[in-house]
PDB file of N, CA and C in Angstrom:
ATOM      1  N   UNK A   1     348.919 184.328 -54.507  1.00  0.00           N
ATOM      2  CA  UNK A   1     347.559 184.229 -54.013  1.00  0.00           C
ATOM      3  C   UNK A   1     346.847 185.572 -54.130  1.00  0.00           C
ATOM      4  N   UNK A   2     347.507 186.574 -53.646  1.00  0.00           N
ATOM      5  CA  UNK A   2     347.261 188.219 -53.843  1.00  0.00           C
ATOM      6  C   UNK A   2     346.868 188.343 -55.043  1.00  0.00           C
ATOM      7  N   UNK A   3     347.785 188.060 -56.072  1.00  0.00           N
ATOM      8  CA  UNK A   3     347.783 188.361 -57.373  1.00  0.00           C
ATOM      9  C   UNK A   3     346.301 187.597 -58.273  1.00  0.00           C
ATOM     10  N   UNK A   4     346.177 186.299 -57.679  1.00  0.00           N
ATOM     11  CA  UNK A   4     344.460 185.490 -57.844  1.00  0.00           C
ATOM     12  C   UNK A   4     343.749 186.050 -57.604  1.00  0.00           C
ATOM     13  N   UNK A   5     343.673 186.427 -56.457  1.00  0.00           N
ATOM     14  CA  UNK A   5     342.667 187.084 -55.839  1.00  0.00           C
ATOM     15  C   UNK A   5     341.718 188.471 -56.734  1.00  0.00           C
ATOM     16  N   UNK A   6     342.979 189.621 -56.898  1.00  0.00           N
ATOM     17  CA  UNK A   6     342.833 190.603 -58.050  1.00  0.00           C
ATOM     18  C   UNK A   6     342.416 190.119 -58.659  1.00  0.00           C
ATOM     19  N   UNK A   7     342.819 189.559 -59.484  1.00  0.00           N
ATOM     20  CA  UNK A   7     342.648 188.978 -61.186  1.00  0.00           C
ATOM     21  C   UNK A   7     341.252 188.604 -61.026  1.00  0.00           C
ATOM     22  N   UNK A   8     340.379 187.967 -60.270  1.00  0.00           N
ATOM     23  CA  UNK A   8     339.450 187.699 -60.363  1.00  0.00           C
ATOM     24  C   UNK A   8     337.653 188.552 -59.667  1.00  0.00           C
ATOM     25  N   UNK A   9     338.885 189.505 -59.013  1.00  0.00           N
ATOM     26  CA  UNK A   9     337.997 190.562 -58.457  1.00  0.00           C
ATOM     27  C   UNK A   9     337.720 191.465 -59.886  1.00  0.00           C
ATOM     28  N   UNK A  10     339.022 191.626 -60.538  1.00  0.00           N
ATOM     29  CA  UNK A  10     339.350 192.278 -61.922  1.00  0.00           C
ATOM     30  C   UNK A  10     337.862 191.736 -62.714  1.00  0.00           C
ATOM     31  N   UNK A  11     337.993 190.553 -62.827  1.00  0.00           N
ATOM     32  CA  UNK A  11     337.113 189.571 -64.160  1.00  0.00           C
ATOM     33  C   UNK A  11     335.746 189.987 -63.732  1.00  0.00           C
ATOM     34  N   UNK A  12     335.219 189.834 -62.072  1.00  0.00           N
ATOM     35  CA  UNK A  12     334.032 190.113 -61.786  1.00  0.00           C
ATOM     36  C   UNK A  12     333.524 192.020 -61.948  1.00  0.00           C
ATOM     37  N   UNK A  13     334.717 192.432 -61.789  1.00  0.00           N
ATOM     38  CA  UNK A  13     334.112 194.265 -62.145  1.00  0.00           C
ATOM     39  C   UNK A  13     333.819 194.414 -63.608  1.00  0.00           C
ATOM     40  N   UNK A  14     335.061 194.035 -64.210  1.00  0.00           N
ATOM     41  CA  UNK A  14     334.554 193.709 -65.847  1.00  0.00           C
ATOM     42  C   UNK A  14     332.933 193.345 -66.262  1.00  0.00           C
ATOM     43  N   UNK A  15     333.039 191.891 -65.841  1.00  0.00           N
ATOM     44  CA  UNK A  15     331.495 191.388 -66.049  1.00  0.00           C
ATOM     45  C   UNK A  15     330.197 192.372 -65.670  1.00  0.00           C
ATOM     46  N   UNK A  16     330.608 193.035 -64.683  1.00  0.00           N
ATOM     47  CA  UNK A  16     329.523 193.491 -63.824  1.00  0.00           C
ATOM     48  C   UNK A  16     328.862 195.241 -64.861  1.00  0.00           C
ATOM     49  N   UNK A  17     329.665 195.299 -65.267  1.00  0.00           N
ATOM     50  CA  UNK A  17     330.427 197.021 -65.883  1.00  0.00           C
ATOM     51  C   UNK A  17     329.678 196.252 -67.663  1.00  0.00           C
ATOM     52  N   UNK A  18     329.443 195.402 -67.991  1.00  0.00           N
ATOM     53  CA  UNK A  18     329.249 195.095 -69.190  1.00  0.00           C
ATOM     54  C   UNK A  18     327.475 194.619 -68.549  1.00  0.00           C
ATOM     55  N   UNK A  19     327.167 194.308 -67.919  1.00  0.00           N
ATOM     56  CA  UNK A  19     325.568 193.767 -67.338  1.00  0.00           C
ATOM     57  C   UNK A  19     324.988 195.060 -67.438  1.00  0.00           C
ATOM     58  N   UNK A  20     325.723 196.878 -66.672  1.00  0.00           N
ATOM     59  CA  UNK A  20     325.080 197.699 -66.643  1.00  0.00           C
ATOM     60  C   UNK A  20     324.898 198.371 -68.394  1.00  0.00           C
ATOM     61  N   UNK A  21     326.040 197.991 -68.813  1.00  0.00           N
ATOM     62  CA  UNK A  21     325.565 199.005 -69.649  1.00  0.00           C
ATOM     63  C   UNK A  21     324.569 198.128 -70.858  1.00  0.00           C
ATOM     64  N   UNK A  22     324.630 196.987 -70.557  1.00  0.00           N
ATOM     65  CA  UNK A  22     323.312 196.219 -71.742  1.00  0.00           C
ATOM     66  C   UNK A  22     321.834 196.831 -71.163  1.00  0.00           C
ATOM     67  N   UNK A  23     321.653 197.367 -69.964  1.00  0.00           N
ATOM     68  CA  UNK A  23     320.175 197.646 -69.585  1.00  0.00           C
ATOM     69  C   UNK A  23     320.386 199.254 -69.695  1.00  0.00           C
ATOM     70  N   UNK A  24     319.625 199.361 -70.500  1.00  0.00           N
ATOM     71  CA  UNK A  24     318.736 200.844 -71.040  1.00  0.00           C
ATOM     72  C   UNK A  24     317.775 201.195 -70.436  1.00  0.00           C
ATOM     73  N   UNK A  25     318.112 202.445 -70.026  1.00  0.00           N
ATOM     74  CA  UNK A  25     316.757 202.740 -69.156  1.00  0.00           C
ATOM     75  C   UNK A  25     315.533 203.514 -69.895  1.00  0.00           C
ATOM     76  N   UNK A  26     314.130 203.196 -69.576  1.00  0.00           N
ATOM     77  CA  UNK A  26     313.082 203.732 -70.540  1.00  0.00           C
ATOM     78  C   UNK A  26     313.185 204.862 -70.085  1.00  0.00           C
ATOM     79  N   UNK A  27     313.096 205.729 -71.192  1.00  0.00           N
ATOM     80  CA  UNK A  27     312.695 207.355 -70.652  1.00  0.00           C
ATOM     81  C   UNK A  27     311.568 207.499 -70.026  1.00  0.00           C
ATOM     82  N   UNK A  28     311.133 207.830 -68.983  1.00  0.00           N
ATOM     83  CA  UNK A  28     309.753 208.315 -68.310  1.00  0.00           C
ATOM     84  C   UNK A  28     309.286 208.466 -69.245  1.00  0.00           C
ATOM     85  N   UNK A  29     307.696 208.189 -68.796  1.00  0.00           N
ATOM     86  CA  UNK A  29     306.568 208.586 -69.624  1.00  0.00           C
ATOM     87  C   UNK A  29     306.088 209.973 -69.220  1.00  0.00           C
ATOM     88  N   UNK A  30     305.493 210.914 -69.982  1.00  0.00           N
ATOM     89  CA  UNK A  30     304.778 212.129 -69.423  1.00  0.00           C
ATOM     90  C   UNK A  30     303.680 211.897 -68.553  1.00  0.00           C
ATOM     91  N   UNK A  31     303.670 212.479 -67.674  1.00  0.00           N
ATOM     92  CA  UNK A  31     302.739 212.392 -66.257  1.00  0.00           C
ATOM     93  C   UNK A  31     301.027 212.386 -66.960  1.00  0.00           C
ATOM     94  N   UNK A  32     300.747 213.030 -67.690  1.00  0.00           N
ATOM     95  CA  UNK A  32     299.650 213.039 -68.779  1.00  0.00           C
ATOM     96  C   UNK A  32     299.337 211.749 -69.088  1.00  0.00           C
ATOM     97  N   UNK A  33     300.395 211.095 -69.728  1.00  0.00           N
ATOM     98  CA  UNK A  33     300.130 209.799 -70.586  1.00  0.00           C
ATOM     99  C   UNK A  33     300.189 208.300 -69.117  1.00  0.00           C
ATOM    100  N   UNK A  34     300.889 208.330 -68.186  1.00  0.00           N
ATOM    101  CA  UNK A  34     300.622 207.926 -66.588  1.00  0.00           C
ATOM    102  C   UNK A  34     299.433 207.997 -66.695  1.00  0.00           C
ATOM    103  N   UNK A  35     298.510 209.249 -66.128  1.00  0.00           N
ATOM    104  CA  UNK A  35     297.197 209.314 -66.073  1.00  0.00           C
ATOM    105  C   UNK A  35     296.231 208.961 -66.551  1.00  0.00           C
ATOM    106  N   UNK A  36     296.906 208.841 -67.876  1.00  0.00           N
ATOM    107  CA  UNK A  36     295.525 208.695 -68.877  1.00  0.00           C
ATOM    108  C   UNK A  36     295.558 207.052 -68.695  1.00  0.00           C
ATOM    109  N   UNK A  37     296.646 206.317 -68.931  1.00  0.00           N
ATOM    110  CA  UNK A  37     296.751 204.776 -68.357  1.00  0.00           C
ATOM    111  C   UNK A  37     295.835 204.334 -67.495  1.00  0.00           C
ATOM    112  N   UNK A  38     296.033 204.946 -66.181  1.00  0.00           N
ATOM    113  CA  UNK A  38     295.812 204.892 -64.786  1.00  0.00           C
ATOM    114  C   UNK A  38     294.174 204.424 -65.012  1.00  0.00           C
ATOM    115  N   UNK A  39     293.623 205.723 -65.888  1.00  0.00           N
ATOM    116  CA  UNK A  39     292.550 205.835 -66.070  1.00  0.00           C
ATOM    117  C   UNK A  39     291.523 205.111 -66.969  1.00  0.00           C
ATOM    118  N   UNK A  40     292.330 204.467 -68.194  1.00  0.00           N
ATOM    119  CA  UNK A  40     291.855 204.010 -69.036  1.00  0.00           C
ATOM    120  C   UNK A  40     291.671 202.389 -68.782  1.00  0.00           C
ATOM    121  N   UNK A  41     292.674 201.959 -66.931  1.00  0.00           N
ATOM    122  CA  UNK A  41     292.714 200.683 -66.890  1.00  0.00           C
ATOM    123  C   UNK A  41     291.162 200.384 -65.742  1.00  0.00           C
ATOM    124  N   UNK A  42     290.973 201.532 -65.255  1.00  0.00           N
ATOM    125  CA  UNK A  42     289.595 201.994 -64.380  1.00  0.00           C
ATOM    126  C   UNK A  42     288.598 201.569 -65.699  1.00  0.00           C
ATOM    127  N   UNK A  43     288.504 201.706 -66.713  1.00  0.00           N
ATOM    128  CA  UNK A  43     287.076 201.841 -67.488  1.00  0.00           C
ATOM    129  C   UNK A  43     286.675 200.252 -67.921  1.00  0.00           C
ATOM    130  N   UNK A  44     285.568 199.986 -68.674  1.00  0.00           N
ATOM    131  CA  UNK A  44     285.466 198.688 -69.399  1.00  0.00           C
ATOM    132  C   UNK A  44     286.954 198.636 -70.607  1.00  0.00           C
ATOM    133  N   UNK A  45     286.818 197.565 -71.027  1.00  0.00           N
ATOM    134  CA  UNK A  45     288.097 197.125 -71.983  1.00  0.00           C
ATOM    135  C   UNK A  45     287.202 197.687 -73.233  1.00  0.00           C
ATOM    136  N   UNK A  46     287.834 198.234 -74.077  1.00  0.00           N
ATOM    137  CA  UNK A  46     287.665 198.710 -75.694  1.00  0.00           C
ATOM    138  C   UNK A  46     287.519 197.715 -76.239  1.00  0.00           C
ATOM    139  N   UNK A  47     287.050 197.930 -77.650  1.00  0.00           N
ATOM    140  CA  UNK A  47     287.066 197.030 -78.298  1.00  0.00           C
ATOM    141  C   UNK A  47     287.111 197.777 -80.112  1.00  0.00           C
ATOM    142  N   UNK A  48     288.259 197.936 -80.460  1.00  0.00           N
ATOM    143  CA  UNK A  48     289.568 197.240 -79.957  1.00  0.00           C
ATOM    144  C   UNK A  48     290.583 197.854 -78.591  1.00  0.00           C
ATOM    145  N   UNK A  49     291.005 197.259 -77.926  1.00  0.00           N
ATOM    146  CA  UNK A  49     291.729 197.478 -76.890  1.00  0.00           C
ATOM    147  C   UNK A  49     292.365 198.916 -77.182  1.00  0.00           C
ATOM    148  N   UNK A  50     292.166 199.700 -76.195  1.00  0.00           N
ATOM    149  CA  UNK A  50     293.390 200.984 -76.179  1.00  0.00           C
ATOM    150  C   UNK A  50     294.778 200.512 -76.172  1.00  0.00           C
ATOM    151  N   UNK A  51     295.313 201.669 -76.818  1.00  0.00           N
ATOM    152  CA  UNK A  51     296.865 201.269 -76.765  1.00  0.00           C
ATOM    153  C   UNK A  51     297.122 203.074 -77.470  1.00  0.00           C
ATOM    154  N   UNK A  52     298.870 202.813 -76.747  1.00  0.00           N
ATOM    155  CA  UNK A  52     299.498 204.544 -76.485  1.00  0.00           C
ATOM    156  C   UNK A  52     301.196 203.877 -77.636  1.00  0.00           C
ATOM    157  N   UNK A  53     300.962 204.604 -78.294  1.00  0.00           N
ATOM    158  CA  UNK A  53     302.550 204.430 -78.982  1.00  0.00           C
ATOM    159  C   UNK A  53     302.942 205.744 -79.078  1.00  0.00           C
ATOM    160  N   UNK A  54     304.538 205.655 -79.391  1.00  0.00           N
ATOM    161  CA  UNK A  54     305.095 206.975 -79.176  1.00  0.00           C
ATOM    162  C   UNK A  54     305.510 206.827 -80.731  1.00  0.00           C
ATOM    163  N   UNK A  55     305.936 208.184 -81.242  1.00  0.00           N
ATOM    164  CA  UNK A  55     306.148 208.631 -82.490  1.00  0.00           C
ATOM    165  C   UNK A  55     307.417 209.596 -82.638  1.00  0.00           C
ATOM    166  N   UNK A  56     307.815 210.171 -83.462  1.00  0.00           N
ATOM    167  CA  UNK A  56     309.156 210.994 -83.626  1.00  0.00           C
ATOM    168  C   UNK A  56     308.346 211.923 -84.947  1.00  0.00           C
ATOM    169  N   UNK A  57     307.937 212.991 -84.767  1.00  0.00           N
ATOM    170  CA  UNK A  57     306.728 213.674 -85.364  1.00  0.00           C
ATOM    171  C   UNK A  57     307.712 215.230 -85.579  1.00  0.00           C
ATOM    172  N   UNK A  58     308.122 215.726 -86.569  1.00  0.00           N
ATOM    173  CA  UNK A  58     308.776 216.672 -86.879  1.00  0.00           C
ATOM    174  C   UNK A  58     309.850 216.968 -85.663  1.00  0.00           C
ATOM    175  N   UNK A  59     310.544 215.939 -85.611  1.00  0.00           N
ATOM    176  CA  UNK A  59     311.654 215.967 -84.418  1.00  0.00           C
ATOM    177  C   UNK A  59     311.317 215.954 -83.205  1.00  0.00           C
ATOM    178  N   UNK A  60     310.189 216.158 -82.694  1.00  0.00           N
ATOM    179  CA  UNK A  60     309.815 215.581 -81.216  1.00  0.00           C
ATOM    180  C   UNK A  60     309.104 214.331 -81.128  1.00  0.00           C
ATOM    181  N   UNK A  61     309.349 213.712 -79.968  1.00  0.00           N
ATOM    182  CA  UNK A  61     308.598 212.879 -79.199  1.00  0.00           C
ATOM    183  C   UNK A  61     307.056 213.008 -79.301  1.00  0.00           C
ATOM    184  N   UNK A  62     306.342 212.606 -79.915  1.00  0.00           N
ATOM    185  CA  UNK A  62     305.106 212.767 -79.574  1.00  0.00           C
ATOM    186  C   UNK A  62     303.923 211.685 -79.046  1.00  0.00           C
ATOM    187  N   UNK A  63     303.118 211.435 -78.604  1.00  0.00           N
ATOM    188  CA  UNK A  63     302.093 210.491 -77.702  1.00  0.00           C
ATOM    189  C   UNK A  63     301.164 210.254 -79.029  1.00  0.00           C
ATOM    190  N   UNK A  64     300.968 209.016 -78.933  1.00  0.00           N
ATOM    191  CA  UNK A  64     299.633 208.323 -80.006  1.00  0.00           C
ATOM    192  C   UNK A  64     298.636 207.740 -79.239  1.00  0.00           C
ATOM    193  N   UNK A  65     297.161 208.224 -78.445  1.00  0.00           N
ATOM    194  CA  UNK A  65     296.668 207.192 -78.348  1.00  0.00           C
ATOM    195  C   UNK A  65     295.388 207.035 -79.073  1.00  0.00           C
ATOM    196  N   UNK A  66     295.308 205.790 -78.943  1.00  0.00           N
ATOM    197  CA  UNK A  66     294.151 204.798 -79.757  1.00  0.00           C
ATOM    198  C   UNK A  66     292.747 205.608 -79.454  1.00  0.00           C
ATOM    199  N   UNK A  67     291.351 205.816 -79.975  1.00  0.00           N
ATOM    200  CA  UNK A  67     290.035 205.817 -79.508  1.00  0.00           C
ATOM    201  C   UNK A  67     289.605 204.723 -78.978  1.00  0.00           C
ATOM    202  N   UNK A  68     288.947 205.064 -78.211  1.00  0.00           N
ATOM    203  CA  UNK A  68     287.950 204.253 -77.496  1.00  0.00           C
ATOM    204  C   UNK A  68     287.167 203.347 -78.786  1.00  0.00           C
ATOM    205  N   UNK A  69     286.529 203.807 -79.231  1.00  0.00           N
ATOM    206  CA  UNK A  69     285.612 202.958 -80.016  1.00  0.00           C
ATOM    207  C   UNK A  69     285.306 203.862 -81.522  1.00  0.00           C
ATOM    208  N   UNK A  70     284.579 203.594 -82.191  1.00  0.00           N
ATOM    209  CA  UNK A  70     284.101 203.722 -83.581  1.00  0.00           C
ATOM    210  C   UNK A  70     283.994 205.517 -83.759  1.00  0.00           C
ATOM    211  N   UNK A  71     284.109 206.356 -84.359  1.00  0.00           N
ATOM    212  CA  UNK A  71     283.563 208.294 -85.148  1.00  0.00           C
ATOM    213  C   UNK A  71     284.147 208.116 -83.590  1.00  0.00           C
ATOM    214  N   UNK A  72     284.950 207.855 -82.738  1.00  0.00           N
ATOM    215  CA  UNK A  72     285.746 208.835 -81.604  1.00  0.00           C
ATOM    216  C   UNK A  72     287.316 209.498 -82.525  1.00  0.00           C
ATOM    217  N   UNK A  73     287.835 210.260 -82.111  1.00  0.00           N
ATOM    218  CA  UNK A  73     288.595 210.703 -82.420  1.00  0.00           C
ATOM    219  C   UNK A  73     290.219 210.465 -81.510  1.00  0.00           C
ATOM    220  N   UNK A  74     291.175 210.110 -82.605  1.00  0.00           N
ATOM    221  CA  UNK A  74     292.714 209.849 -81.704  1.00  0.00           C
ATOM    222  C   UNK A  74     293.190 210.573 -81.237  1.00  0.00           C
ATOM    223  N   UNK A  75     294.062 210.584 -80.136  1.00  0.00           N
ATOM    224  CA  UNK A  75     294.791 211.821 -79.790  1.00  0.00           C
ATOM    225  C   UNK A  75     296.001 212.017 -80.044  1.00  0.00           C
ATOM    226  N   UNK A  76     296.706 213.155 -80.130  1.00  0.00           N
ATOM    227  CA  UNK A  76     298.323 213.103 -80.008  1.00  0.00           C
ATOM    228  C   UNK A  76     298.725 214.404 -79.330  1.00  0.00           C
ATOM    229  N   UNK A  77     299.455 213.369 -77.919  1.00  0.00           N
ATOM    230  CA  UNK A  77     300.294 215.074 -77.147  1.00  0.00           C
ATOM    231  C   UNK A  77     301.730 214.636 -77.534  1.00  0.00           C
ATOM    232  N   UNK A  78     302.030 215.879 -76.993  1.00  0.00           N
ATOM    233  CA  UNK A  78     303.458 216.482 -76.988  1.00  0.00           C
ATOM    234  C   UNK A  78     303.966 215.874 -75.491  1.00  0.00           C
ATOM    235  N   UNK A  79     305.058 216.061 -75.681  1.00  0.00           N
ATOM    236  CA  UNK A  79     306.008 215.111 -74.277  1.00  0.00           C
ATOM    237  C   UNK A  79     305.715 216.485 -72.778  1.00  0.00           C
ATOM    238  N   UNK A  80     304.893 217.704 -73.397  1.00  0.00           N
ATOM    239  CA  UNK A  80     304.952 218.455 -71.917  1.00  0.00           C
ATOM    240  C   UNK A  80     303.238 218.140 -71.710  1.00  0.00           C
ATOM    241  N   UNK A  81     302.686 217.174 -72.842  1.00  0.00           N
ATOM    242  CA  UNK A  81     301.287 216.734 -71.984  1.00  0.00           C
ATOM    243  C   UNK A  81     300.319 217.891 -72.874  1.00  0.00           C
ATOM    244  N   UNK A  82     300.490 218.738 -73.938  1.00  0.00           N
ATOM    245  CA  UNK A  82     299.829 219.769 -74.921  1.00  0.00           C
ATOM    246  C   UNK A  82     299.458 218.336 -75.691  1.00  0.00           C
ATOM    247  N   UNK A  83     297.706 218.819 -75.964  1.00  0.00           N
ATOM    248  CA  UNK A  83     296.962 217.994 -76.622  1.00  0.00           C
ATOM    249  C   UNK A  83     297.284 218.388 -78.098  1.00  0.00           C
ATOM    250  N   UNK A  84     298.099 217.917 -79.243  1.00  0.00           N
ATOM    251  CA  UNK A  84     298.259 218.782 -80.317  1.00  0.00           C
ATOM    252  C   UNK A  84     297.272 218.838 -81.327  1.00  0.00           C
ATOM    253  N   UNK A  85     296.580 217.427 -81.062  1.00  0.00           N
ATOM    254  CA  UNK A  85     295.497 217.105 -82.276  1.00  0.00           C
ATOM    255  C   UNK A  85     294.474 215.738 -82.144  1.00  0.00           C
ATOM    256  N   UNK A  86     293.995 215.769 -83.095  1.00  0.00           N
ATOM    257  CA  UNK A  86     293.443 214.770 -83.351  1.00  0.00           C
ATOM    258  C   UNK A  86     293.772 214.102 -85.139  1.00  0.00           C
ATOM    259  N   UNK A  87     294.714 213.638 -85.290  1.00  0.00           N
ATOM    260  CA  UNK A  87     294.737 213.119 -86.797  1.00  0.00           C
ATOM    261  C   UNK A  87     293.690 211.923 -87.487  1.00  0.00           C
ATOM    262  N   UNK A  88     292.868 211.586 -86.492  1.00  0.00           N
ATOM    263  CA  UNK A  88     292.298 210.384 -86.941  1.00  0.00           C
ATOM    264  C   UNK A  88     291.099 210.161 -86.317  1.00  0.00           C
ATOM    265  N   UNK A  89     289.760 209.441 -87.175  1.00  0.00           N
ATOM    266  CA  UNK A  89     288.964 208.838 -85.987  1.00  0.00           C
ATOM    267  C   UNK A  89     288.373 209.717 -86.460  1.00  0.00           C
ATOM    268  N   UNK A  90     286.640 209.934 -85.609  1.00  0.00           N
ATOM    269  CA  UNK A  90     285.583 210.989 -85.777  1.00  0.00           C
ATOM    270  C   UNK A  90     284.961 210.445 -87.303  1.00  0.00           C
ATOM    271  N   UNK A  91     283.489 211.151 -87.116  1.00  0.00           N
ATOM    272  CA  UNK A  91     282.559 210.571 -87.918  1.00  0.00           C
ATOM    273  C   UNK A  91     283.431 210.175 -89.536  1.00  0.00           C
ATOM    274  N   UNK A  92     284.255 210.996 -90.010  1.00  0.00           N
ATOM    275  CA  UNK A  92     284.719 210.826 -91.506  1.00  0.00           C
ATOM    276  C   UNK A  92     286.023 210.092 -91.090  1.00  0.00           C
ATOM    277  N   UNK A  93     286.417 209.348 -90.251  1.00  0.00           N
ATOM    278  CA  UNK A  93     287.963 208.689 -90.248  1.00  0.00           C
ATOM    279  C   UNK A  93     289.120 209.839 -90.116  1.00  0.00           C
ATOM    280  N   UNK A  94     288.960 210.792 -90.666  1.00  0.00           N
ATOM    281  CA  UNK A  94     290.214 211.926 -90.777  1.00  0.00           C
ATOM    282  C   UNK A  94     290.426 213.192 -89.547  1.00  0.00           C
ATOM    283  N   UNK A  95     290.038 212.682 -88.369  1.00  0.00           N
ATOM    284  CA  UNK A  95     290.374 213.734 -87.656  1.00  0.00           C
ATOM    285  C   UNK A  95     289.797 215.129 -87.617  1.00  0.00           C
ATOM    286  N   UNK A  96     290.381 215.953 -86.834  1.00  0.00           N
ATOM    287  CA  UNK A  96     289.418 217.239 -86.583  1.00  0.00           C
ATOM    288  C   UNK A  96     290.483 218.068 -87.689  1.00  0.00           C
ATOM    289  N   UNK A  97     291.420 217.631 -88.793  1.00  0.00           N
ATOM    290  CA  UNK A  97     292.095 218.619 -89.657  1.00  0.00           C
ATOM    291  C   UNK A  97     293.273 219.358 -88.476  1.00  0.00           C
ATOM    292  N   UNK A  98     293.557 219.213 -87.658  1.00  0.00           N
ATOM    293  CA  UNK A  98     294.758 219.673 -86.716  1.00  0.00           C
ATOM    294  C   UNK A  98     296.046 219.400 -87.668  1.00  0.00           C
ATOM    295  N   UNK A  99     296.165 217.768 -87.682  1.00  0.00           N
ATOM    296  CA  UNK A  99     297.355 217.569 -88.271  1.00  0.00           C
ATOM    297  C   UNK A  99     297.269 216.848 -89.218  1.00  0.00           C
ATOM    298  N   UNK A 100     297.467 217.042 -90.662  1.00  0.00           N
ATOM    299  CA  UNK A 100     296.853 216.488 -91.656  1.00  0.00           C
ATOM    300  C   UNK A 100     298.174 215.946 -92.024  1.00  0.00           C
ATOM    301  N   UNK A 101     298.880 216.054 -91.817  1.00  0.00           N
ATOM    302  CA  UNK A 101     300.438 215.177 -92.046  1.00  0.00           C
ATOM    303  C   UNK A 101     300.859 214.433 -91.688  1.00  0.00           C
ATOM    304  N   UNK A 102     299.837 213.971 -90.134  1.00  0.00           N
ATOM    305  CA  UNK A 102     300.601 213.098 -89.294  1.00  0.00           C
ATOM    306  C   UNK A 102     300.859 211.983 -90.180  1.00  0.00           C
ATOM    307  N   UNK A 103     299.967 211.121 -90.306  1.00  0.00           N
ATOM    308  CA  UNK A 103     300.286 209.719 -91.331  1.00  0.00           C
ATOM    309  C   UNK A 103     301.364 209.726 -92.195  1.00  0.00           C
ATOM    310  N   UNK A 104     301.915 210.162 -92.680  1.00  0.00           N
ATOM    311  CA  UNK A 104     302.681 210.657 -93.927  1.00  0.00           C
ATOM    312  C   UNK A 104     304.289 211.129 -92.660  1.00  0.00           C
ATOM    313  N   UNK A 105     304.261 212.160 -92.172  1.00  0.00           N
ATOM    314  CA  UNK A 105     305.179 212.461 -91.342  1.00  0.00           C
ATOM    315  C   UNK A 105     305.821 211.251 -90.162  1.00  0.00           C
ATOM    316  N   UNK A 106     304.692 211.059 -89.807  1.00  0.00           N
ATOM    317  CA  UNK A 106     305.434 210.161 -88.239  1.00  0.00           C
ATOM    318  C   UNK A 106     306.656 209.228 -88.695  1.00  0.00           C
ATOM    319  N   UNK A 107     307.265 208.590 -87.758  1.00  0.00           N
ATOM    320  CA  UNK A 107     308.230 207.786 -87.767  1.00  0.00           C
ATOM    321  C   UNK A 107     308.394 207.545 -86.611  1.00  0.00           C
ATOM    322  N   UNK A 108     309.671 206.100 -86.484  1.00  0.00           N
ATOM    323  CA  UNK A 108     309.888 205.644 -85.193  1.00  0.00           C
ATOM    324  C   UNK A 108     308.641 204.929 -84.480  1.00  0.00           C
ATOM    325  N   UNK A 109     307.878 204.724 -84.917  1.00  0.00           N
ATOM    326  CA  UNK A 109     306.612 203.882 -83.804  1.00  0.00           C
ATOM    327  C   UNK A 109     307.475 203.275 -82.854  1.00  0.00           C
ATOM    328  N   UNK A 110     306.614 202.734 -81.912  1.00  0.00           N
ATOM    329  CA  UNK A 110     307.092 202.387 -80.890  1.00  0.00           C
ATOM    330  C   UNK A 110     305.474 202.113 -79.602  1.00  0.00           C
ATOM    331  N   UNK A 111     305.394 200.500 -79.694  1.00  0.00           N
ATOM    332  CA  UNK A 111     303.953 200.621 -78.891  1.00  0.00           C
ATOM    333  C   UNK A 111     304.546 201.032 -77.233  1.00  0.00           C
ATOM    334  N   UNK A 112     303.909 201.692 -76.342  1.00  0.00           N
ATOM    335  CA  UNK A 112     304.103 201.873 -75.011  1.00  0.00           C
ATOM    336  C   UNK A 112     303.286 201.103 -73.975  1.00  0.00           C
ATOM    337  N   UNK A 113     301.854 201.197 -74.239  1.00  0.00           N
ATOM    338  CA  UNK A 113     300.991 200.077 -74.053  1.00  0.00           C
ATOM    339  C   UNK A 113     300.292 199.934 -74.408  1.00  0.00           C
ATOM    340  N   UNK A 114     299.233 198.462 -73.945  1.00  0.00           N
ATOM    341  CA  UNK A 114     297.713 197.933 -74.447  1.00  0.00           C
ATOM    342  C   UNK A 114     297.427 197.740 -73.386  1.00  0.00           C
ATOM    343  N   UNK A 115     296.000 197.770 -74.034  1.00  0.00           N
ATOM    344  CA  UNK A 115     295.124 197.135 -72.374  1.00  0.00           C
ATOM    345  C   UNK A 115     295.203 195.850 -72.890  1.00  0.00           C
ATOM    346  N   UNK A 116     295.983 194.768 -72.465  1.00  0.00           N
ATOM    347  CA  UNK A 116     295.778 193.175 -72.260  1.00  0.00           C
ATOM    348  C   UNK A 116     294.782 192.683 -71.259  1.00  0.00           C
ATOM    349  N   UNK A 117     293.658 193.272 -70.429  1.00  0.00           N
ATOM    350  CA  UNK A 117     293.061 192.779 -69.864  1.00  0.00           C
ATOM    351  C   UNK A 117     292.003 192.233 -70.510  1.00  0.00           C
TER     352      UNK A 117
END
């Protein structure tokens, strides 16, 4: 009966030990990119909707978000919340010339959010 007992306390730690490690935890977002959320869910809805994707940009982590609307310009920070550029967007489509590689360089996309409202 002892020996049942184990065996099945055994089967349930097993199971339990295989549940944790299937859930991945998201890395925090930068307190910057929080804010800017926070903030962007305060305004009217875009059109097209804002949205924040993350990138893998000469080996760091870097922040993508969308413009607001039409000649605005995109942003991209760095994971300590440094505004690095603008690659995109603004009256000619091409950014303020900061990072003229991004397109070509990035990798890893990855959307973080949209405004679905």
């Amino acid at each position: 009966m002892k020996k049942s007992i184990f065996l099945l306390l055994g089967i349930v730690l097993i199971c339990a030990s295989f549940q944790v490690k299937k859930k991945k935890k998201k890395a925090p977002l930068p307190v910057c990119i929080q804010q800017l959320i926070t903030k962007i869910k305060k305004e009217p809805v875009q059109n097209p909707p804002r949205s924040i994707y993350s990138y893998q940009y000469k080996k760091h982590t870097v922040y993508y978000v969308t413009p607001p609307c039409c000649d605005f310009f995109s942003e991209v920070f760095d994971s300590t919340c440094k505004l690095l550029g603008h690659p995109d967007g603004g009256f000619t489509g091409r950014g303020d010339g900061s990072l003229p590689d991004f397109n070509q360089e990035k990798s890893a996309e990855k959307l973080l959010w949209k405004d679905n409202r």
